[in-house]
PDB file of N, CA and C in Angstrom:
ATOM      1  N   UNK A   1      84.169  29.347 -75.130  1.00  0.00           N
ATOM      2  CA  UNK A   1      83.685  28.195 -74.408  1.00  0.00           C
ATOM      3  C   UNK A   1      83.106  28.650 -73.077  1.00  0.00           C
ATOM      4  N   UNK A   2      82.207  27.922 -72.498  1.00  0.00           N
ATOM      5  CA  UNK A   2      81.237  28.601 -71.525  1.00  0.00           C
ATOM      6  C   UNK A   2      81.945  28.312 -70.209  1.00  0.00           C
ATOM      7  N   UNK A   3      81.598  28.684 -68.977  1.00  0.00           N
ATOM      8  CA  UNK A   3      82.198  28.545 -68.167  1.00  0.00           C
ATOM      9  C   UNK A   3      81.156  27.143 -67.394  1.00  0.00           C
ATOM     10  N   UNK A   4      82.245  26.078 -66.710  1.00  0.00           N
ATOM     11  CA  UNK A   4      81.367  25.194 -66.558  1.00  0.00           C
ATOM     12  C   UNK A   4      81.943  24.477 -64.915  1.00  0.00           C
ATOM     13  N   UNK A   5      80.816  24.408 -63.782  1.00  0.00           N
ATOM     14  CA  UNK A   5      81.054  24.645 -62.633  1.00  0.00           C
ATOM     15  C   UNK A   5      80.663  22.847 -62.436  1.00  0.00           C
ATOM     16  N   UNK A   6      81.544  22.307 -61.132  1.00  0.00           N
ATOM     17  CA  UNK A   6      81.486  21.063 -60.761  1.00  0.00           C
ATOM     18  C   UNK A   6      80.381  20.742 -59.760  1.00  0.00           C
ATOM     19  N   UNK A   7      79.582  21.037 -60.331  1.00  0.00           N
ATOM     20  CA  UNK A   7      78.249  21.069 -58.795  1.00  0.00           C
ATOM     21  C   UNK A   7      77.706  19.864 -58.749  1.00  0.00           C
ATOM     22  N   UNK A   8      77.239  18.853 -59.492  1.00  0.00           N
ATOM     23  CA  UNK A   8      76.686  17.690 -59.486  1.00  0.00           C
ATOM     24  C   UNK A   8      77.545  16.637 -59.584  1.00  0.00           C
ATOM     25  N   UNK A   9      78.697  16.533 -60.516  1.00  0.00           N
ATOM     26  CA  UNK A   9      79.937  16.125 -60.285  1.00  0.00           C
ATOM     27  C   UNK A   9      80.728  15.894 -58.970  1.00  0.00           C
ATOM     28  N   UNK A  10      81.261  17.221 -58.370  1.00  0.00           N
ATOM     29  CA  UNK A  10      80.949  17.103 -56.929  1.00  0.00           C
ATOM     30  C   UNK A  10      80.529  16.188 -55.947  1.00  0.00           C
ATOM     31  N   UNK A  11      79.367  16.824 -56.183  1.00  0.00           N
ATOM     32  CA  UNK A  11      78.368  16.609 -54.959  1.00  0.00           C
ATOM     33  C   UNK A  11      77.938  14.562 -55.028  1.00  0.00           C
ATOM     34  N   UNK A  12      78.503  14.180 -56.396  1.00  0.00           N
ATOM     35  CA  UNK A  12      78.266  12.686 -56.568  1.00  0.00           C
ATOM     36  C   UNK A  12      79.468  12.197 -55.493  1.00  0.00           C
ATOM     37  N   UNK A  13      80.883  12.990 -55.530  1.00  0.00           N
ATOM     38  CA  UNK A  13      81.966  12.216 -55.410  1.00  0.00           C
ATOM     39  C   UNK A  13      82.099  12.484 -53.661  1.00  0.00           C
ATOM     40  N   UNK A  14      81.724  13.752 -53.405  1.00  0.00           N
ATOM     41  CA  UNK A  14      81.706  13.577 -52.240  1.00  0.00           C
ATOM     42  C   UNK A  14      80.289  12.851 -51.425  1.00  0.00           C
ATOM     43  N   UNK A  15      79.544  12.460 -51.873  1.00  0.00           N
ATOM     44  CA  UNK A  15      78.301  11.628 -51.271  1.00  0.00           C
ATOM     45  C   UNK A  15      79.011   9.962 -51.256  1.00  0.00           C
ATOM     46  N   UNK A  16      79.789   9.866 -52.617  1.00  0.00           N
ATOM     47  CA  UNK A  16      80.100   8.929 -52.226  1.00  0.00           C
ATOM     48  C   UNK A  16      80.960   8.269 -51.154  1.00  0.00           C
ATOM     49  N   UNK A  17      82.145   9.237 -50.865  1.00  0.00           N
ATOM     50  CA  UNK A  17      82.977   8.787 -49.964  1.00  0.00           C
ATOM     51  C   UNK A  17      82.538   9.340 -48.307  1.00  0.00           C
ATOM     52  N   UNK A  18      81.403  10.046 -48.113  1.00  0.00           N
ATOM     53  CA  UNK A  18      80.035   9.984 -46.761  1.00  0.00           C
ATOM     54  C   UNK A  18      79.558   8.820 -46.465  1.00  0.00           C
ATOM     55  N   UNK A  19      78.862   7.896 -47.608  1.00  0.00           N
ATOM     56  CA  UNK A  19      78.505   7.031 -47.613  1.00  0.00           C
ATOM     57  C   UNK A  19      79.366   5.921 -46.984  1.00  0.00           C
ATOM     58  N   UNK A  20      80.904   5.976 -47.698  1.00  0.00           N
ATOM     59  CA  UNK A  20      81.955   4.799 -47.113  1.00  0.00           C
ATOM     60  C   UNK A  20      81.951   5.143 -45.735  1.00  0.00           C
ATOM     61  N   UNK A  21      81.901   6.547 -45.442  1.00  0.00           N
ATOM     62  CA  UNK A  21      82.055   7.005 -43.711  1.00  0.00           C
ATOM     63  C   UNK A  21      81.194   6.845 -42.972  1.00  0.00           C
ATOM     64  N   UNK A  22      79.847   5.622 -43.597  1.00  0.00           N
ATOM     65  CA  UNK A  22      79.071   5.604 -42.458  1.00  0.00           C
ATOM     66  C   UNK A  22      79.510   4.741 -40.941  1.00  0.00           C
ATOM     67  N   UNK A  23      78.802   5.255 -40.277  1.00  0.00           N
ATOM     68  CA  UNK A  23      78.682   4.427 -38.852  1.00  0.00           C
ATOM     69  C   UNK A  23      80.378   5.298 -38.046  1.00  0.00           C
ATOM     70  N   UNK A  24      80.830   6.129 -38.706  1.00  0.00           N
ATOM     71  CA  UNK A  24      82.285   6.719 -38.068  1.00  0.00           C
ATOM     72  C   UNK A  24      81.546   8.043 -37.275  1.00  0.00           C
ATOM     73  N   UNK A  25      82.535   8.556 -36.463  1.00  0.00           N
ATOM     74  CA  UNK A  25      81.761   9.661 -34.923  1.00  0.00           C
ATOM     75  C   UNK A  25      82.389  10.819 -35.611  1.00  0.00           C
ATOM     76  N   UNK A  26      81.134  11.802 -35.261  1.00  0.00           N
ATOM     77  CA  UNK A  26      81.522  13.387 -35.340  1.00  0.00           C
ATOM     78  C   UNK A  26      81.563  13.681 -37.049  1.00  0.00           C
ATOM     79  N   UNK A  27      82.817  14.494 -36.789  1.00  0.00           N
ATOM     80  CA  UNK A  27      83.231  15.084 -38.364  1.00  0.00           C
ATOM     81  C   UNK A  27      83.584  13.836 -39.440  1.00  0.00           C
ATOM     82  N   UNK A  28      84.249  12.970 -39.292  1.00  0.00           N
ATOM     83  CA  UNK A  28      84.744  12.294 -39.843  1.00  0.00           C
ATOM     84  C   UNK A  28      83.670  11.273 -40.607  1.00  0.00           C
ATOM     85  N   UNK A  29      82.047  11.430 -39.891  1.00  0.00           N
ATOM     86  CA  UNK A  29      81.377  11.430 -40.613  1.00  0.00           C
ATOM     87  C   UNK A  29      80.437  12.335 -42.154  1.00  0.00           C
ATOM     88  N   UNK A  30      80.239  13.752 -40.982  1.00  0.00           N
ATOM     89  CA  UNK A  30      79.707  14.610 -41.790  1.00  0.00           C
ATOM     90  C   UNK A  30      80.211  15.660 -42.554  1.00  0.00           C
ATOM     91  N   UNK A  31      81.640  16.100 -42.628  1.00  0.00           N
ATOM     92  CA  UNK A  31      82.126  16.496 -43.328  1.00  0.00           C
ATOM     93  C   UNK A  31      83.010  16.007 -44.438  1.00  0.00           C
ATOM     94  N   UNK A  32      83.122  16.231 -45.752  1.00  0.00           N
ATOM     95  CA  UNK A  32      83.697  15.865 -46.653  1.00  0.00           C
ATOM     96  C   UNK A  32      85.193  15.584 -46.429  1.00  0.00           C
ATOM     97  N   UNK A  33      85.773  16.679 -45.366  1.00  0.00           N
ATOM     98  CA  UNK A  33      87.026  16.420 -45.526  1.00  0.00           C
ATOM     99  C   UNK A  33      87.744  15.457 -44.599  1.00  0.00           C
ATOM    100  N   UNK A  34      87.171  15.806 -43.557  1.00  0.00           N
ATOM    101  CA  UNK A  34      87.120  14.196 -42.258  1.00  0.00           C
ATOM    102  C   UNK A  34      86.753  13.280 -42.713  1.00  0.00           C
ATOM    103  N   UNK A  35      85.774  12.660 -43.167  1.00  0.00           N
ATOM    104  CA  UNK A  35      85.419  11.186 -43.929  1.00  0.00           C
ATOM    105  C   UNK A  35      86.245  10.884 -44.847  1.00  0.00           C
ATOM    106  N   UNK A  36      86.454  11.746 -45.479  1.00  0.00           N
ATOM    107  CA  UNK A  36      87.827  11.649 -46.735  1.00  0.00           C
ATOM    108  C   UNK A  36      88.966  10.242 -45.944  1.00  0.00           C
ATOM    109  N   UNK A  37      89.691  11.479 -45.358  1.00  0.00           N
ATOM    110  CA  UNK A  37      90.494  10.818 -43.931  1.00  0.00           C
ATOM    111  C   UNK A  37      90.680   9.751 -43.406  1.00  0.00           C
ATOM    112  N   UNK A  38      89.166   9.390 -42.759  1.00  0.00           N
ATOM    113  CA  UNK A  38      88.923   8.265 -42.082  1.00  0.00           C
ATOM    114  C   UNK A  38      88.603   7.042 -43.015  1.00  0.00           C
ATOM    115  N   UNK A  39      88.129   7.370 -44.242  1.00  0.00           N
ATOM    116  CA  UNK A  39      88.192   6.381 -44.869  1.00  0.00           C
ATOM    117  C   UNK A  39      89.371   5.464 -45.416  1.00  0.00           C
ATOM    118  N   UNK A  40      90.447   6.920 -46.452  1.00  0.00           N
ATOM    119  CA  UNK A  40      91.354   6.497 -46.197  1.00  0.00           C
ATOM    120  C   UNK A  40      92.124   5.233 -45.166  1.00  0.00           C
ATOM    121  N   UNK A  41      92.448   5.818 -44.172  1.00  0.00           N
ATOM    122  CA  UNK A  41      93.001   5.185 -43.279  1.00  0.00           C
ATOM    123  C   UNK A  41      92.218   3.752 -42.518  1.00  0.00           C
ATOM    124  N   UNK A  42      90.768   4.162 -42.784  1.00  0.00           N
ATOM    125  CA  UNK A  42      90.198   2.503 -42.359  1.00  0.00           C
ATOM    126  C   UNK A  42      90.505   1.621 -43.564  1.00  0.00           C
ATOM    127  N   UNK A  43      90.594   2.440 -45.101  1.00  0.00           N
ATOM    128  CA  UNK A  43      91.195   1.331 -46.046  1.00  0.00           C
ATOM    129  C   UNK A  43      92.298   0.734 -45.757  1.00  0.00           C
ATOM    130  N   UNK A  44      93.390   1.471 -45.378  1.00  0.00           N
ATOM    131  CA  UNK A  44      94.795   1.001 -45.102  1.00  0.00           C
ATOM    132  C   UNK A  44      94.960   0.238 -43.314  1.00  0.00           C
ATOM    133  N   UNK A  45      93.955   0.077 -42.528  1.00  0.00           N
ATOM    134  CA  UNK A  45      94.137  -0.324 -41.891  1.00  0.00           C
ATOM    135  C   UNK A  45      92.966  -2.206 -41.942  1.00  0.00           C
ATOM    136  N   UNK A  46      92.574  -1.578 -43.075  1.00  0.00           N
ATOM    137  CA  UNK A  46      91.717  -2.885 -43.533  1.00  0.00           C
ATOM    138  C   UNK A  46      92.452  -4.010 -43.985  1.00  0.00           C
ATOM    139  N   UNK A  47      93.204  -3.756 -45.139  1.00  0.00           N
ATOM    140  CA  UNK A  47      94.518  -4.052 -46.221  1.00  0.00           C
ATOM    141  C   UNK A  47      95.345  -5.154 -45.134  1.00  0.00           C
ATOM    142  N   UNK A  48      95.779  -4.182 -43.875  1.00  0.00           N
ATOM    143  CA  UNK A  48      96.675  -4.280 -43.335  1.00  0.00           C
ATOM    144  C   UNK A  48      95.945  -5.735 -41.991  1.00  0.00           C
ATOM    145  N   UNK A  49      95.516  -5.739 -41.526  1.00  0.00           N
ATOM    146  CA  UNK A  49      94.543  -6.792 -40.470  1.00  0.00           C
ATOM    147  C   UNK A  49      93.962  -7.847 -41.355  1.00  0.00           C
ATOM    148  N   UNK A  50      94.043  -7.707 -42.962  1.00  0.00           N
ATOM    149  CA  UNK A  50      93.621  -8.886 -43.652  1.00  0.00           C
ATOM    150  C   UNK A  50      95.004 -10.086 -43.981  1.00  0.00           C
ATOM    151  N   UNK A  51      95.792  -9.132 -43.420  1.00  0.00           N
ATOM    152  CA  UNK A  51      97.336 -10.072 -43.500  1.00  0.00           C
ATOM    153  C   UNK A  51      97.436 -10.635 -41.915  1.00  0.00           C
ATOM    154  N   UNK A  52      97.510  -9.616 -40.935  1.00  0.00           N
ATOM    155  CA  UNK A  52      97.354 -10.121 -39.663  1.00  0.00           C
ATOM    156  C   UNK A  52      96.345 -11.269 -39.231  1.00  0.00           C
ATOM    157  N   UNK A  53      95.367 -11.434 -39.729  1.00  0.00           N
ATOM    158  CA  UNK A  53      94.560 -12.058 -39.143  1.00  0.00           C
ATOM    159  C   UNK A  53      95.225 -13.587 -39.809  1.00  0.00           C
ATOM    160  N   UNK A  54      95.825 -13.710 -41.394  1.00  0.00           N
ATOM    161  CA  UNK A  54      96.333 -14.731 -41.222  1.00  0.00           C
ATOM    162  C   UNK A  54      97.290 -15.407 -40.484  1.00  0.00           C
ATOM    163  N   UNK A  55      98.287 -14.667 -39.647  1.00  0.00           N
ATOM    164  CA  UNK A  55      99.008 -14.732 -38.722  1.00  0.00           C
ATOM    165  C   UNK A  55      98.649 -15.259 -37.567  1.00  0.00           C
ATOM    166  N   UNK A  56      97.439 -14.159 -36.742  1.00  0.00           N
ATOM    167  CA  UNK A  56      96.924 -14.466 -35.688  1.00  0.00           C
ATOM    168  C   UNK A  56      96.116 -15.970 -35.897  1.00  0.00           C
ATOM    169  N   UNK A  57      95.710 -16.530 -36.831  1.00  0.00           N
ATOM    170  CA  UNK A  57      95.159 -17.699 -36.843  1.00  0.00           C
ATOM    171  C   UNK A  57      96.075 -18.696 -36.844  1.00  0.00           C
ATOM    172  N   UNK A  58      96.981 -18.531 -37.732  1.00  0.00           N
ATOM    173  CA  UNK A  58      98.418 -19.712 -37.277  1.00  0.00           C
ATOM    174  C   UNK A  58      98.477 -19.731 -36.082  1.00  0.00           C
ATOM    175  N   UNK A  59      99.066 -18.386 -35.397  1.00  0.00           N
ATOM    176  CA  UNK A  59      99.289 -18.737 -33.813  1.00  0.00           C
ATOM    177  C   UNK A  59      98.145 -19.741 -32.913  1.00  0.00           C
ATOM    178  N   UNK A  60      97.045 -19.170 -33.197  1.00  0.00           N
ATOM    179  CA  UNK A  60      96.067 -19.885 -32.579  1.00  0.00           C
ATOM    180  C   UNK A  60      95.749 -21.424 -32.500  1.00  0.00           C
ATOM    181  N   UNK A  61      95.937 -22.301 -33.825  1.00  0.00           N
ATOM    182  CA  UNK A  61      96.088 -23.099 -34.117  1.00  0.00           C
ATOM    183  C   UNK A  61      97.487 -23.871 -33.127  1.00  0.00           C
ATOM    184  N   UNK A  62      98.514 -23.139 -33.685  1.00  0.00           N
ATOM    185  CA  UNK A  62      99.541 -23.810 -32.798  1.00  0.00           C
ATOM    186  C   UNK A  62      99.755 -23.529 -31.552  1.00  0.00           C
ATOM    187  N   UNK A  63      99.062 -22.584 -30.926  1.00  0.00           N
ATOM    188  CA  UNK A  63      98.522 -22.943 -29.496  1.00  0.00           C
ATOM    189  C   UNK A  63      97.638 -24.033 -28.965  1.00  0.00           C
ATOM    190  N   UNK A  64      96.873 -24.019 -30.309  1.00  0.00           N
ATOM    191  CA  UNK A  64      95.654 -25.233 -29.326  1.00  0.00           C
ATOM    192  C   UNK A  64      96.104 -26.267 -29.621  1.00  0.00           C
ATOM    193  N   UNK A  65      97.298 -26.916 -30.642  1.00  0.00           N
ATOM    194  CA  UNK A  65      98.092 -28.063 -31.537  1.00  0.00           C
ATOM    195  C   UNK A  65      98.700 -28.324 -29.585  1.00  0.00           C
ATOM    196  N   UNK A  66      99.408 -27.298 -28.863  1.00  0.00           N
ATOM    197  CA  UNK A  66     100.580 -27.056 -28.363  1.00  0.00           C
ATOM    198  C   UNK A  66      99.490 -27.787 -27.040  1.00  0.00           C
ATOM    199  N   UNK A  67      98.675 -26.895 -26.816  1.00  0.00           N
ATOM    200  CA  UNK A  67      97.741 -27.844 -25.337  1.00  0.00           C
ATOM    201  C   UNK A  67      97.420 -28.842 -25.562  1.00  0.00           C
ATOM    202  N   UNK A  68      97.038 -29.217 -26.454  1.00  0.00           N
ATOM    203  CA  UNK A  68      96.805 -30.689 -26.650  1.00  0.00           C
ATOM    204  C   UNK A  68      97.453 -31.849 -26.637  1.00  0.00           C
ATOM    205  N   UNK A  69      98.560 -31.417 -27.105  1.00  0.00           N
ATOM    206  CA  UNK A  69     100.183 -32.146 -27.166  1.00  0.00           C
ATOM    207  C   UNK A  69     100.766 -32.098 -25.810  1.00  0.00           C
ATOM    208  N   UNK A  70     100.593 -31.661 -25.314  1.00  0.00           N
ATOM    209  CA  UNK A  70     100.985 -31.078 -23.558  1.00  0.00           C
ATOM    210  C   UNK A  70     100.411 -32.391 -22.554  1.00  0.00           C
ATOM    211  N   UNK A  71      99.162 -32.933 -23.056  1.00  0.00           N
ATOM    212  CA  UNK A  71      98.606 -34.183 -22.551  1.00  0.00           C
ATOM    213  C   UNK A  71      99.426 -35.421 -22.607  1.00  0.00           C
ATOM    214  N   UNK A  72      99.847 -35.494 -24.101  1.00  0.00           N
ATOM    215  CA  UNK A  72     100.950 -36.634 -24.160  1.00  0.00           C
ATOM    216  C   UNK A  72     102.270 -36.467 -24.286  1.00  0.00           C
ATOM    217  N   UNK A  73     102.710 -35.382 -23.225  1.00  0.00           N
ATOM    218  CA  UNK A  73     104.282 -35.309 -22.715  1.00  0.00           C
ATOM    219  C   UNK A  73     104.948 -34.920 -24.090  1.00  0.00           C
ATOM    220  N   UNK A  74     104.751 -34.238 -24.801  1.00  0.00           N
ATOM    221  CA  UNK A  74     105.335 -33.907 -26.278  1.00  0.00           C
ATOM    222  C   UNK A  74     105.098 -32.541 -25.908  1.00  0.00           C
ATOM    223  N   UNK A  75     106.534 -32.091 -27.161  1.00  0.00           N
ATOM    224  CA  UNK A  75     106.525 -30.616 -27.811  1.00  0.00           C
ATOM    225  C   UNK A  75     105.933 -30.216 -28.970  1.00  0.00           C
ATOM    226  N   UNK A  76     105.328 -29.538 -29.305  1.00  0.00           N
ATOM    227  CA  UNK A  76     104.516 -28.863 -30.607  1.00  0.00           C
ATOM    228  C   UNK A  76     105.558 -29.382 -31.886  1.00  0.00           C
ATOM    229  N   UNK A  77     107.272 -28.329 -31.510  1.00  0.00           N
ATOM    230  CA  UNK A  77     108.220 -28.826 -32.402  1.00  0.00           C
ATOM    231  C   UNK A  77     108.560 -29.994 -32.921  1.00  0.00           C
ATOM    232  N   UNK A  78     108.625 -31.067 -31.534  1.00  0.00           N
ATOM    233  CA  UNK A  78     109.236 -32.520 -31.802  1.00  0.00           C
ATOM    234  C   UNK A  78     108.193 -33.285 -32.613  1.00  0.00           C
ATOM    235  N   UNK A  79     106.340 -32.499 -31.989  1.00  0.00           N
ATOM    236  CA  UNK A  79     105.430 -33.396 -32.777  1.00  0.00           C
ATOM    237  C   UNK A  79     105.770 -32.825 -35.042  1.00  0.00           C
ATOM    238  N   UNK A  80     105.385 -31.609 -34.733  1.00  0.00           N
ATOM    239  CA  UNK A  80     105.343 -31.478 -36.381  1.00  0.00           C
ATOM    240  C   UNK A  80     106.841 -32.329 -36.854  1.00  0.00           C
ATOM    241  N   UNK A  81     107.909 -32.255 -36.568  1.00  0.00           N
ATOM    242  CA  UNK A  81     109.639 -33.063 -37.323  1.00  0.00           C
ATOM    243  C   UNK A  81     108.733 -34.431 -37.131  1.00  0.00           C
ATOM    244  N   UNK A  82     107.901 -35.088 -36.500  1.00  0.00           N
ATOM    245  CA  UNK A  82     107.827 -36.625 -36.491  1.00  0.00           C
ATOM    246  C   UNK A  82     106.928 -36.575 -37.189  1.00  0.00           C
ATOM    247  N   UNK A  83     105.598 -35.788 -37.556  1.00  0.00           N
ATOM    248  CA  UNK A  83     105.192 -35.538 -38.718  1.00  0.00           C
ATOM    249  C   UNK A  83     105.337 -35.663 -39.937  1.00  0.00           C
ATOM    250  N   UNK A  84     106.432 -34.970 -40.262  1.00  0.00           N
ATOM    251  CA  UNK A  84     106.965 -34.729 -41.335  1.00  0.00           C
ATOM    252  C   UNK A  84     108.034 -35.827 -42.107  1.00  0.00           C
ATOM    253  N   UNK A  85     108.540 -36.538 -40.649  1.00  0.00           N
ATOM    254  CA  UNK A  85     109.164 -37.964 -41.087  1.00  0.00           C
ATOM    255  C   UNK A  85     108.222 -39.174 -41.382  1.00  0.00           C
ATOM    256  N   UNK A  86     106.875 -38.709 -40.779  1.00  0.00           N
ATOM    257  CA  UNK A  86     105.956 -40.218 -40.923  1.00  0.00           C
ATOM    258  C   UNK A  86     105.068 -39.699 -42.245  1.00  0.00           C
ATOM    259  N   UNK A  87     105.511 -38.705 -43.034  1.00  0.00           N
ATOM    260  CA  UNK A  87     104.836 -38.182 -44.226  1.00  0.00           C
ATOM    261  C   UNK A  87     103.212 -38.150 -43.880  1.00  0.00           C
ATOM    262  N   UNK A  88     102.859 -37.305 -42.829  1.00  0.00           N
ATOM    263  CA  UNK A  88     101.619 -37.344 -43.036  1.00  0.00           C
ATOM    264  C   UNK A  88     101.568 -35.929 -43.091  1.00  0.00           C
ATOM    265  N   UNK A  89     100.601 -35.617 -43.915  1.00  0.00           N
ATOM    266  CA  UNK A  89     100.639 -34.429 -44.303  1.00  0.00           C
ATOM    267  C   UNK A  89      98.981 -33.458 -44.092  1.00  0.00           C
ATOM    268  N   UNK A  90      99.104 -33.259 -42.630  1.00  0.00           N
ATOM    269  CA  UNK A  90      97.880 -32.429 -42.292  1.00  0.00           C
ATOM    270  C   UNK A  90      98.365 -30.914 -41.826  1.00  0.00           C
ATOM    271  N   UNK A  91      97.757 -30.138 -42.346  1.00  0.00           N
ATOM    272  CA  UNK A  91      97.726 -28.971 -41.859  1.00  0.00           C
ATOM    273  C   UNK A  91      97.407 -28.959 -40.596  1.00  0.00           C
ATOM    274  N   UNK A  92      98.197 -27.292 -39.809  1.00  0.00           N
ATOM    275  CA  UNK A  92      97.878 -27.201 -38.288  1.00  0.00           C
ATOM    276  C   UNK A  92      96.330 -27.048 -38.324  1.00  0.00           C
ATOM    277  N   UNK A  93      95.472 -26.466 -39.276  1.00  0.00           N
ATOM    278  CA  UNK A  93      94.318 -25.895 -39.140  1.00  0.00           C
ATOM    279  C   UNK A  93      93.429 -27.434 -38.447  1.00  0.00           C
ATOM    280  N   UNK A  94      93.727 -28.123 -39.652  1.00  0.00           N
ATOM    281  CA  UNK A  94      93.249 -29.047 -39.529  1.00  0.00           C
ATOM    282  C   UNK A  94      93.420 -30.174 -38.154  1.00  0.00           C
ATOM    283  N   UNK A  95      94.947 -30.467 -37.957  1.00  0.00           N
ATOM    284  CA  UNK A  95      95.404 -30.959 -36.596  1.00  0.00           C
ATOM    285  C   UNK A  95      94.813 -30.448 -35.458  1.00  0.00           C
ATOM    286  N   UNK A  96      94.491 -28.779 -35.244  1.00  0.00           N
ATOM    287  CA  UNK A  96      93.588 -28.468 -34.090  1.00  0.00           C
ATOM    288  C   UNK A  96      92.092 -28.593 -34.342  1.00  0.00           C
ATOM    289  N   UNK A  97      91.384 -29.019 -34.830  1.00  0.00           N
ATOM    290  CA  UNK A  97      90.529 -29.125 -35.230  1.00  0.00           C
ATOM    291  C   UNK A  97      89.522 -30.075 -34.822  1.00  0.00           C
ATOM    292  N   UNK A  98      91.017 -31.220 -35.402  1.00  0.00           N
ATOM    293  CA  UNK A  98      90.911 -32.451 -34.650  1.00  0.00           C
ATOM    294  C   UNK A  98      91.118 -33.251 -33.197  1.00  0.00           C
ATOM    295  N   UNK A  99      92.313 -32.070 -32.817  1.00  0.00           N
ATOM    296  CA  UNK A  99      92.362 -32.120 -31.655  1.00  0.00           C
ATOM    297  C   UNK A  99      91.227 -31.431 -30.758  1.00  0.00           C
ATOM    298  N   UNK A 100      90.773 -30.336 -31.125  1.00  0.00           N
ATOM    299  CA  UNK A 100      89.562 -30.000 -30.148  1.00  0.00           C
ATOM    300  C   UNK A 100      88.117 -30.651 -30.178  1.00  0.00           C
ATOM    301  N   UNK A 101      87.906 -31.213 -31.375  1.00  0.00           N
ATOM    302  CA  UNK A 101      86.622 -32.090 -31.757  1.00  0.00           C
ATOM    303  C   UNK A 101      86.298 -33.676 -31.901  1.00  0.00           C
ATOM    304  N   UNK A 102      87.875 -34.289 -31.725  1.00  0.00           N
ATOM    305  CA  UNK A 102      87.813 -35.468 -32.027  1.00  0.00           C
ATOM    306  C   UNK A 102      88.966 -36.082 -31.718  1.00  0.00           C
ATOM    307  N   UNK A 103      89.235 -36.471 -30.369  1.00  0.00           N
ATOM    308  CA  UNK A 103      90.392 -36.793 -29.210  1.00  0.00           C
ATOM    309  C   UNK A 103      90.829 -37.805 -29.724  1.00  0.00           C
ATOM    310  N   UNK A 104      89.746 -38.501 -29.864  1.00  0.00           N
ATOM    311  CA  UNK A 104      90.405 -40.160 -30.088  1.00  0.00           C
ATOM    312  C   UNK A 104      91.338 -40.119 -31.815  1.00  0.00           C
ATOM    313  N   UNK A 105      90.836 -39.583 -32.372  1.00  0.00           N
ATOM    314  CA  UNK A 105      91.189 -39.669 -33.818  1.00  0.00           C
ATOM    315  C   UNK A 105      92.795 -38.979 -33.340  1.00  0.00           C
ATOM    316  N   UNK A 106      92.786 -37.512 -32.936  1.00  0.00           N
ATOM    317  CA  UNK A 106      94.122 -36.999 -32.543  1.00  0.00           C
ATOM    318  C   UNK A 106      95.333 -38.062 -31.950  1.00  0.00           C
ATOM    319  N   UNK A 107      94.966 -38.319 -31.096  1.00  0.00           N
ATOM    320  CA  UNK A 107      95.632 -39.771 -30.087  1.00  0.00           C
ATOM    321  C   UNK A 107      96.513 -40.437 -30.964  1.00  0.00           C
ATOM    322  N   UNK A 108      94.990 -41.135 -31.988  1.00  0.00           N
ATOM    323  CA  UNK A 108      96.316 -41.848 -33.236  1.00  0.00           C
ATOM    324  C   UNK A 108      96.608 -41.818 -34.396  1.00  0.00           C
ATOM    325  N   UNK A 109      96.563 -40.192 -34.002  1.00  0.00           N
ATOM    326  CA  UNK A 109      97.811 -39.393 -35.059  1.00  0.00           C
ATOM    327  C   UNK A 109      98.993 -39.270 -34.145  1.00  0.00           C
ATOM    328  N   UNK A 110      99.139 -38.813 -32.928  1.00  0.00           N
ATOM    329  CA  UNK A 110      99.672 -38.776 -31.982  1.00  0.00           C
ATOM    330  C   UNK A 110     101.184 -39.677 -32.124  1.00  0.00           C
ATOM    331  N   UNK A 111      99.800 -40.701 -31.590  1.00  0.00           N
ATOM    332  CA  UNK A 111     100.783 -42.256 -31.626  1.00  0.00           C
ATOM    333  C   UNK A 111     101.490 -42.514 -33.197  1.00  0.00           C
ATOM    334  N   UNK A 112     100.869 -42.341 -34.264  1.00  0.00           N
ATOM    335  CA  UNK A 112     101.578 -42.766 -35.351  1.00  0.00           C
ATOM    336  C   UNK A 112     102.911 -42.073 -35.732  1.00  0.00           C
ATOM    337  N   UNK A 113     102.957 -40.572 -35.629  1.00  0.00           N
ATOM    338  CA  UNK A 113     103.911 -39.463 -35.577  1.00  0.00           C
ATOM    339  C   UNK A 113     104.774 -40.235 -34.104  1.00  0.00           C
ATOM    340  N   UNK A 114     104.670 -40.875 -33.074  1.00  0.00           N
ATOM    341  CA  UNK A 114     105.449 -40.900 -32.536  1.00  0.00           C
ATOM    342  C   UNK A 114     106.091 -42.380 -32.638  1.00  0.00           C
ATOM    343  N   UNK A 115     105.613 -43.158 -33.405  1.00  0.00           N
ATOM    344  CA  UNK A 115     106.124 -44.643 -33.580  1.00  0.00           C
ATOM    345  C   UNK A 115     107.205 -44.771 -34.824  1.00  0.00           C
ATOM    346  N   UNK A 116     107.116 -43.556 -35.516  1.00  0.00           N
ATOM    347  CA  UNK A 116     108.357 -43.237 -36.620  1.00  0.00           C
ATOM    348  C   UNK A 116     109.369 -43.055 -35.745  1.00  0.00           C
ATOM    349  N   UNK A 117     110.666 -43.758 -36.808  1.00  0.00           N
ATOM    350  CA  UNK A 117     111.742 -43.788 -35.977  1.00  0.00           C
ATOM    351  C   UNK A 117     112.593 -42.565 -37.088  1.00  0.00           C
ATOM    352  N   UNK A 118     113.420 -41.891 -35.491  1.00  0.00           N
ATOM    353  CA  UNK A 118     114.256 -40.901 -36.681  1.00  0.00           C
ATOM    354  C   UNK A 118     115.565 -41.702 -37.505  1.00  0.00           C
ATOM    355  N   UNK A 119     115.957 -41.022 -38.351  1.00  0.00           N
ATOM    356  CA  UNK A 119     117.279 -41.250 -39.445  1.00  0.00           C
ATOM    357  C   UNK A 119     118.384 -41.405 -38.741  1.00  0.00           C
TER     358      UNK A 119
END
């Protein structure tokens, strides 16, 4: 059997993972074994900030839920439990949303969550 060398084979697999290394500085672009690397690790740091960012958007939300609520002498906490007793069922995304785009509508949600009486 003949002897049979990886030259085009190769040269496919490492072009390809150059290619993923574009726009990265120095070696980690132009050498095979630095881009290797950096790719790697921008995968796993990709993976990883696609979970965070759902996080960081909750927070955000219930920060801007939290200033808004701050106007009518309420807590973020006490508002969502009166929420949840007056069965209305909006997401925070949505609650800041409304609170930053549409005051009056917020108000009486506000008021309705606060006219439920507790158990």
């Amino acid at each position: 059997m003949p002897r049979t060398k990886t030259g085009t084979v190769r040269r496919a697999r490492h072009k390809k993972i150059r290619q993923l290394a574009k726009g990265f500085r120095e070696h980690r672009r132009t050498t095979f074994k630095g881009a290797k690397e950096g790719v790697l690790h921008a995968a796993a740091y990709a993976y990883k900030s696609r979970r965070l960012k759902k996080r960081n958007m909750r927070k955000l939300w219930i920060m801007r839920l939290n200033g808004a609520l701050r106007d009518h002498q309420i807590s973020y906490s006490v508002f969502i439990h009166k929420l949840k007793q007056a069965n209305i069922q909006l997401n925070r995304k949505v609650l800041s949303q409304i609170a930053a785009h549409d005051p009056e509508t917020f108000n009486k949600i506000v008021n309705i969550a606060l006219k439920t009486q507790t158990p």
